[in-house]
C-alpha atoms as a PDB file:
ATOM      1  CA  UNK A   1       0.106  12.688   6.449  1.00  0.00           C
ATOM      2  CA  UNK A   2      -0.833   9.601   4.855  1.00  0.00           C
ATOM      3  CA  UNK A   3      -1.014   6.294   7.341  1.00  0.00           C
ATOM      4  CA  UNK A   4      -0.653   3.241   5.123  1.00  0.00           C
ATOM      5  CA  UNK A   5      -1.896  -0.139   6.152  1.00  0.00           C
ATOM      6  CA  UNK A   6      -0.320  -3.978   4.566  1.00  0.00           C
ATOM      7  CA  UNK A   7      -2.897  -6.963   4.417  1.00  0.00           C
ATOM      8  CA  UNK A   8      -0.326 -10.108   2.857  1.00  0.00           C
ATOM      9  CA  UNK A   9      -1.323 -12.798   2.353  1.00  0.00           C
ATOM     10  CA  UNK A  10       1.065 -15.830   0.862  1.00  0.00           C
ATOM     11  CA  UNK A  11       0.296 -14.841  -2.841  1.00  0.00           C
ATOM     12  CA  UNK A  12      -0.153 -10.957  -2.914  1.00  0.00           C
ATOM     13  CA  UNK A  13       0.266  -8.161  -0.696  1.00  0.00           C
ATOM     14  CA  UNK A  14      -2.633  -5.243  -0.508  1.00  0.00           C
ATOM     15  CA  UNK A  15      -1.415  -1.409   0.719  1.00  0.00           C
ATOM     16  CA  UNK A  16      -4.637   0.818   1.962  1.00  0.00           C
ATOM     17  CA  UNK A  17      -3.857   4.039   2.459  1.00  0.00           C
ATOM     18  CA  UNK A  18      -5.933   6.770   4.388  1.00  0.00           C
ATOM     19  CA  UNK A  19      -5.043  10.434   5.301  1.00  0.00           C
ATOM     20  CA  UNK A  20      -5.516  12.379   8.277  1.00  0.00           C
ATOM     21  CA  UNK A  21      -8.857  12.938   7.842  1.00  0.00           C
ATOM     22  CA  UNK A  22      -9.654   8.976   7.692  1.00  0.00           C
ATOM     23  CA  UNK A  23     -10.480   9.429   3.980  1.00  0.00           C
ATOM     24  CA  UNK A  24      -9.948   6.714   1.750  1.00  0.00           C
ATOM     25  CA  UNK A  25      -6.385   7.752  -0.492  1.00  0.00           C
ATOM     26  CA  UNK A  26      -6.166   4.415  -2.356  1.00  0.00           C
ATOM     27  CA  UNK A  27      -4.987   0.903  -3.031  1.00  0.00           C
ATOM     28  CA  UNK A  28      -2.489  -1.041  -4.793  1.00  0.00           C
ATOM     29  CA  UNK A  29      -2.064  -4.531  -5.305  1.00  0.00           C
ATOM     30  CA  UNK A  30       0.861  -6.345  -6.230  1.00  0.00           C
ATOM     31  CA  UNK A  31       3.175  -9.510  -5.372  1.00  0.00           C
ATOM     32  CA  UNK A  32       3.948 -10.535  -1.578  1.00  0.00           C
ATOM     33  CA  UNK A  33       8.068 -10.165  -2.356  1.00  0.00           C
ATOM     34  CA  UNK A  34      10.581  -7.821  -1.760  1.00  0.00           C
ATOM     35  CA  UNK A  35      10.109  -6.755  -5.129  1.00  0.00           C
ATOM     36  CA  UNK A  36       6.300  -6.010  -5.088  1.00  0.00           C
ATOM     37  CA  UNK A  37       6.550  -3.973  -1.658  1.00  0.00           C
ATOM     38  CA  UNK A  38       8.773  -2.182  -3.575  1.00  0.00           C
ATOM     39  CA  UNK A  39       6.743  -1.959  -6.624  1.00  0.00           C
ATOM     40  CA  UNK A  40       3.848  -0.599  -4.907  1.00  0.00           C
ATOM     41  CA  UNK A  41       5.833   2.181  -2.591  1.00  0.00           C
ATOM     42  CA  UNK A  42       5.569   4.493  -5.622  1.00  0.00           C
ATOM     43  CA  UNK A  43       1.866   3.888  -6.442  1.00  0.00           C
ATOM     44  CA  UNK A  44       1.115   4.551  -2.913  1.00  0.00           C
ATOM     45  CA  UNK A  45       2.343   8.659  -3.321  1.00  0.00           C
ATOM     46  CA  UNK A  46       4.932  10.691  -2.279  1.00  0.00           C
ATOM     47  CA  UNK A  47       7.129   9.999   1.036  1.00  0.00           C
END
């Protein structure tokens, strides 16, 4: 399982994403809109 975490701020938005294991998976940066949430859902990995 990967647990994802959103840091927005009023000009971007910021997904971290750790697995199980509390290893570091990633993180992708993009526009704090509907559009960039979805932009970065498949940069983050598989559902």
């Amino acid at each position: 399982m990967i647990y994802v975490g959103l840091d927005v701020s009023g000009k971007s938005l910021v997904a971290y994403a750790v697995n199980e294991r509390k290893q570091w998976m990633g993180e992708s940066e993009g526009a704090a809109t509907r559009a960039g949430l979805r932009a970065l859902l498949p940069r983050m990995g598989p559902a």
